[in-house]
Protein backbone atom coordinates (compact mmCIF):
# COMPACT_ATOMS: atom_id res chain seq x y z
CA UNK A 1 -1.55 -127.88 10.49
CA UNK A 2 1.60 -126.85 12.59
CA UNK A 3 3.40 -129.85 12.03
CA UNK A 4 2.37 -129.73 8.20
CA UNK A 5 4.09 -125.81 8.18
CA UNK A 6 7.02 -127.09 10.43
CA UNK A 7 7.54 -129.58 6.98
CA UNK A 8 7.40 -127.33 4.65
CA UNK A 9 9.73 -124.94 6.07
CA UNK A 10 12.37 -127.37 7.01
CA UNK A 11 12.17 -128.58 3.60
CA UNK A 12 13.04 -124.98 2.36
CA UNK A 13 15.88 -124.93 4.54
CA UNK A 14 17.24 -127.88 3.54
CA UNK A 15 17.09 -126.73 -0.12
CA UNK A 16 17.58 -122.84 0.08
CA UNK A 17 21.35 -122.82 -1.47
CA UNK A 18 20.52 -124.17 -4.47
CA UNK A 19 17.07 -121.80 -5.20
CA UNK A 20 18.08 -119.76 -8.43
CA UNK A 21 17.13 -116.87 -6.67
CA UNK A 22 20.25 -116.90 -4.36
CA UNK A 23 22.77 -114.18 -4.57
CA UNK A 24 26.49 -115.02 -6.24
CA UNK A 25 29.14 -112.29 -3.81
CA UNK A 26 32.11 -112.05 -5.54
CA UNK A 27 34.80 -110.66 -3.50
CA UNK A 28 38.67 -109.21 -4.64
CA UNK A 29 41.25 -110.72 -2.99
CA UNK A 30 43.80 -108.56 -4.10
CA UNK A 31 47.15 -108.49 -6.65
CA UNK A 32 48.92 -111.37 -6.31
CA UNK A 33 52.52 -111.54 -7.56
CA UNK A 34 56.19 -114.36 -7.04
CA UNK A 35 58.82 -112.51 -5.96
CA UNK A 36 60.96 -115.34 -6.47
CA UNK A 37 62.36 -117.59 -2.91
CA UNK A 38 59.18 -118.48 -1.86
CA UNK A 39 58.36 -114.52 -1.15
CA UNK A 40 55.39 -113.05 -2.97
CA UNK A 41 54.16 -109.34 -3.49
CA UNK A 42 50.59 -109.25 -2.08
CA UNK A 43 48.43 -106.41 -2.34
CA UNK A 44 45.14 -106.83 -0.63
CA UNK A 45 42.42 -106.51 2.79
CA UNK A 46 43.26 -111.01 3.63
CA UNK A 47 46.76 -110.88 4.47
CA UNK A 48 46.31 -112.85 7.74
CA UNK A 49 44.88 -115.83 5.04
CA UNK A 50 47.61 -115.32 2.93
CA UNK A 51 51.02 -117.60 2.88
CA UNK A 52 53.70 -118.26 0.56
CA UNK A 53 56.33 -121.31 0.37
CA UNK A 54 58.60 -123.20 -1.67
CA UNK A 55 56.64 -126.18 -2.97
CA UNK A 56 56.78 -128.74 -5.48
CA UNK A 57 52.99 -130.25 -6.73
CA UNK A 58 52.71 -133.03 -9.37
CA UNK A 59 55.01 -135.58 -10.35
CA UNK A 60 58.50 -134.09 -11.78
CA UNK A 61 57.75 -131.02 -10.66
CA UNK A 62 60.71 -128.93 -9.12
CA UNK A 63 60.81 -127.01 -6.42
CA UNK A 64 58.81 -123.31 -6.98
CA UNK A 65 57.18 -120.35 -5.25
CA UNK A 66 53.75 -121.22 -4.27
CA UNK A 67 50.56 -119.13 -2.69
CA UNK A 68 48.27 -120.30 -0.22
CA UNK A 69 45.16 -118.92 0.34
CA UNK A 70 42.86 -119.77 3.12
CA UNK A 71 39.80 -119.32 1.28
CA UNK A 72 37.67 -120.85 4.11
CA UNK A 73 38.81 -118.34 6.43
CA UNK A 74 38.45 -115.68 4.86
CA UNK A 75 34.85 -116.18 3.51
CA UNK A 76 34.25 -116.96 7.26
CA UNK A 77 35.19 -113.94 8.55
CA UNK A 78 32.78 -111.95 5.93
CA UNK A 79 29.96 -114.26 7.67
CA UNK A 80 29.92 -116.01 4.22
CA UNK A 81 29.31 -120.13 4.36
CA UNK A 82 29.19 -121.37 0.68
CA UNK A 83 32.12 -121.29 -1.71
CA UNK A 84 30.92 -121.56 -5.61
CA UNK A 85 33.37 -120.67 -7.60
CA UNK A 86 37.06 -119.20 -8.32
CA UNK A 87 38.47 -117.06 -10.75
CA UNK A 88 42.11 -115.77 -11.63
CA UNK A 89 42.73 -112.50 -13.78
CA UNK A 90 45.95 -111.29 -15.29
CA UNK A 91 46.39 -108.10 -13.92
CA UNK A 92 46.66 -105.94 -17.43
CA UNK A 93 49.90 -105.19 -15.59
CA UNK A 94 52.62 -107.75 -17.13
CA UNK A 95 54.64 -108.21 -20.62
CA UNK A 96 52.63 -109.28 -23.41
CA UNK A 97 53.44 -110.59 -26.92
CA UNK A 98 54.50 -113.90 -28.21
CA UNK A 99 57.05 -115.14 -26.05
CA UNK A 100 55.59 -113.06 -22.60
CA UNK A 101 51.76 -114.15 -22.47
CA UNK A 102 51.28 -112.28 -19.28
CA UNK A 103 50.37 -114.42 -16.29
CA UNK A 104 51.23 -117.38 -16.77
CA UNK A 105 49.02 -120.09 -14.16
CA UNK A 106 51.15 -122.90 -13.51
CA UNK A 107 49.33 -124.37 -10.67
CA UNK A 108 45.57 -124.06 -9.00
CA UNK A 109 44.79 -126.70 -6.63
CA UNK A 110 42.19 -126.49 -3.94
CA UNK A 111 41.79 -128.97 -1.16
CA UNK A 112 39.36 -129.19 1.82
CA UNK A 113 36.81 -129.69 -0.36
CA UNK A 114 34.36 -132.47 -1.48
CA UNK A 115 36.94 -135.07 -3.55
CA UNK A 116 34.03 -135.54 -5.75
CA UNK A 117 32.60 -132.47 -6.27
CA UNK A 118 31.86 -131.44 -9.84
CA UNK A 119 33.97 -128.14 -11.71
CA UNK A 120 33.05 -126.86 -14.53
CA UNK A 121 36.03 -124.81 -15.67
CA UNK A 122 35.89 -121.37 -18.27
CA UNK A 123 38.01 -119.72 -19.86
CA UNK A 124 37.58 -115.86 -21.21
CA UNK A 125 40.45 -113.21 -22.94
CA UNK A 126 42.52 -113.37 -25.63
CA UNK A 127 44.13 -116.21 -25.64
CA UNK A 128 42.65 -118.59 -28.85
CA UNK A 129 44.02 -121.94 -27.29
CA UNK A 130 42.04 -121.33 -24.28
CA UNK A 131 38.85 -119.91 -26.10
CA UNK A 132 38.12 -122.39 -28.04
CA UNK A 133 38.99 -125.21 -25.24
CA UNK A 134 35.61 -126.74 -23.96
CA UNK A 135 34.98 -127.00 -20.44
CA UNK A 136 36.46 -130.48 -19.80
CA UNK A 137 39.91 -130.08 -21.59
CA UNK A 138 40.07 -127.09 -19.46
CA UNK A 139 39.61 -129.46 -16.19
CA UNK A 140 42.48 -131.89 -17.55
CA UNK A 141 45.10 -129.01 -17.92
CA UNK A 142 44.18 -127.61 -14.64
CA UNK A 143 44.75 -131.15 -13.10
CA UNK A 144 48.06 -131.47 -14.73
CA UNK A 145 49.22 -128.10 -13.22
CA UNK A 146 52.25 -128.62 -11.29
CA UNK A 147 53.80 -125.28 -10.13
CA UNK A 148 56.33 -125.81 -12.97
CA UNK A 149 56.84 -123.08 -15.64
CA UNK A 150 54.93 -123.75 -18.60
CA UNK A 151 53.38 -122.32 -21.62
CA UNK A 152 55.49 -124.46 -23.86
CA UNK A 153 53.53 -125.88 -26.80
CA UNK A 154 54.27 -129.64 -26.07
CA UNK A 155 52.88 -129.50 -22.67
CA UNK A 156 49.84 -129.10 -20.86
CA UNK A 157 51.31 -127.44 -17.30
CA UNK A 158 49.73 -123.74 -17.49
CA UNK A 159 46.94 -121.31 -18.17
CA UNK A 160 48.43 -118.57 -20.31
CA UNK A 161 45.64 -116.03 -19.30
CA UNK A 162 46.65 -113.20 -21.86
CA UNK A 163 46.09 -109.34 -21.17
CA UNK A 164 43.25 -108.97 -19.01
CA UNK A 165 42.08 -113.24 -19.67
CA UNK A 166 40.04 -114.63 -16.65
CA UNK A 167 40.12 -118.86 -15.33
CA UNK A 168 37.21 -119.04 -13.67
CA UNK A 169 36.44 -122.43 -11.58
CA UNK A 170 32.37 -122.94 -10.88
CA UNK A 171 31.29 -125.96 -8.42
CA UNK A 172 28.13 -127.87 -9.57
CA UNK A 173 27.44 -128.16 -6.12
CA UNK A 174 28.58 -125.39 -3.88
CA UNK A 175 31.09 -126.09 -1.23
CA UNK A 176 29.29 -125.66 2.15
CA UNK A 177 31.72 -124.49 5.03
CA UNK A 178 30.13 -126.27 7.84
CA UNK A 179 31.58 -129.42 5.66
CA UNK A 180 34.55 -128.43 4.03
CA UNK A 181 37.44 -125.68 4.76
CA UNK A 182 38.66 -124.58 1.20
CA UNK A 183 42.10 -124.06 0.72
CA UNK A 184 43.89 -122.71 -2.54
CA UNK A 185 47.62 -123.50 -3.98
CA UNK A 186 48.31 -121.00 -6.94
CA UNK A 187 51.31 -119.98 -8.73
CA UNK A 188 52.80 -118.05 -11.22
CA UNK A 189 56.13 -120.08 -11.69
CA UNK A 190 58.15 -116.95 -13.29
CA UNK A 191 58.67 -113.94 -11.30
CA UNK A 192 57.12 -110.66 -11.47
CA UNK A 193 54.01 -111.39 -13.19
CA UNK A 194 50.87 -110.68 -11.37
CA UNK A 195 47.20 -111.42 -11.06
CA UNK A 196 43.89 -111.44 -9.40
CA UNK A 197 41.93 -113.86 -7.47
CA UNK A 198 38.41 -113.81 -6.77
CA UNK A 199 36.30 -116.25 -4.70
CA UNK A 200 32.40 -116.69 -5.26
CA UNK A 201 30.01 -116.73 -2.46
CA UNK A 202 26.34 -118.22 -2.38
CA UNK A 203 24.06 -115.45 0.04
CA UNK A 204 20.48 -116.80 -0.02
CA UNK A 205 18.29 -114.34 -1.23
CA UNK A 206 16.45 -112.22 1.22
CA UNK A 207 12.63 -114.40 0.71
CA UNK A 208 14.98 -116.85 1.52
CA UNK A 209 16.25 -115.57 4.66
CA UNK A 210 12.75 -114.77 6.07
CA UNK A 211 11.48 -117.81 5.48
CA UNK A 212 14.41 -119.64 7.54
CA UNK A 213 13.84 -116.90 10.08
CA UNK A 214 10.60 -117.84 10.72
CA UNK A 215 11.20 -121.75 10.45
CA UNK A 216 13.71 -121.18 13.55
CA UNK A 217 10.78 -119.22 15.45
CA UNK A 218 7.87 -121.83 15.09
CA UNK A 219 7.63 -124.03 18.08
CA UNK A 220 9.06 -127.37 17.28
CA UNK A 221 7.85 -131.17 18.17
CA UNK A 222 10.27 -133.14 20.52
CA UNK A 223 11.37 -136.24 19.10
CA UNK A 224 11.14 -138.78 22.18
CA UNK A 225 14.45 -140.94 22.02
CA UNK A 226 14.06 -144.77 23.08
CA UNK A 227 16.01 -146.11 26.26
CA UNK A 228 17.93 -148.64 25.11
């Protein structure tokens, strides 16, 4: 009867970040903004995971300001161990009309995470190109993104998020941290125009927890080892 409880529990555990009643933490990293020089305006509580360079991404791409965010880090040091999703938000703040879209995304590019992993990518504001986009064309502009400045109609290198227009990037599978350390590239290419990030957390809902809780208390079997 133990041993049968011992399964059951383990089996839980094994399967608790994925149980639709899990909790989705999003947390405000702050304003985010190129300065131009590889300097950046940042207003927000993670400036020790913050950096900023000059970089170039992507084949022909030249030489811009670039953002790197230690997303890893800093969802380690809220005691958070999943990373599902990430979303950027013009600020409100910029120039707007036909020739100044706002925010202009010219590059997101995350590594330290599974190669394979599955993105679903939306788009929401006021921008028609990207509204009526599906999902997948969405991915294939992201990918092209090369920290170049873009919104030119023959092209494919940005995200023109519009007044207020969110990119939000969802894993299928949620990035566990005790695999994979997350780490963002963003840009803006032109200077002055600013924007939000966000990162999504998975925090297993509180049945959840007490289950686990009591897993770790029940006495467990040892597993006798063969001498070779």
């Amino acid at each position: 009867m133990r041993a049968a409880a011992i399964a059951a529990l383990t089996a839980v555990s094994l399967t608790a970040h994925a149980t639709a009643a899990d909790d989705v933490v999003s947390v405000d990293l702050g304003w985010f903004m190129n300065t131009g020089g590889g300097n950046i305006y940042y207003d927000g509580g993670f400036a020790p995971w913050v950096s900023s360079s000059l970089s170039g991404f992507g084949s022909g791409s030249t030489t811009h300001t670039v953002t790197g965010i230690d997303v890893g880090g800093i969802l380690s040091s809220l005691g958070y161990g999943t990373l599902s999703g990430i979303t950027v938000t013009d600020t409100g703040a910029n120039t707007y009309g036909l020739l100044s879209p706002g925010a202009d995304i010219d590059l997101l590019t995350l590594t330290g995470v599974d190669p394979d992993a599955a993105i679903t990518y939306d788009y929401h504001g006021p921008n028609l190109l990207h509204r009526i986009e599906p999902s997948w064309s969405l991915k294939w502009r992201v990918a092209d993104l090369d920290s170049f400045s873009g919104a030119q109609v023959w092209d494919w290198t940005y995200v023109s998020l519009g007044r207020q227009g969110a990119l939000t990037a969802t894993f299928l599978e949620p990035q566990q941290l005790e695999e994979y350390a997350p780490f963002l590239y963003v840009s803006e290419a032109g200077a002055i125009e600013s924007f939000r990030i966000s990162i999504n957390a998975i925090v297993p809902a509180p049945g959840v927890l007490s289950v686990l809780g009591a897993a770790a208390l029940l006495p467990r079997r040892r597993r006798r080892v063969p001498r070779r």
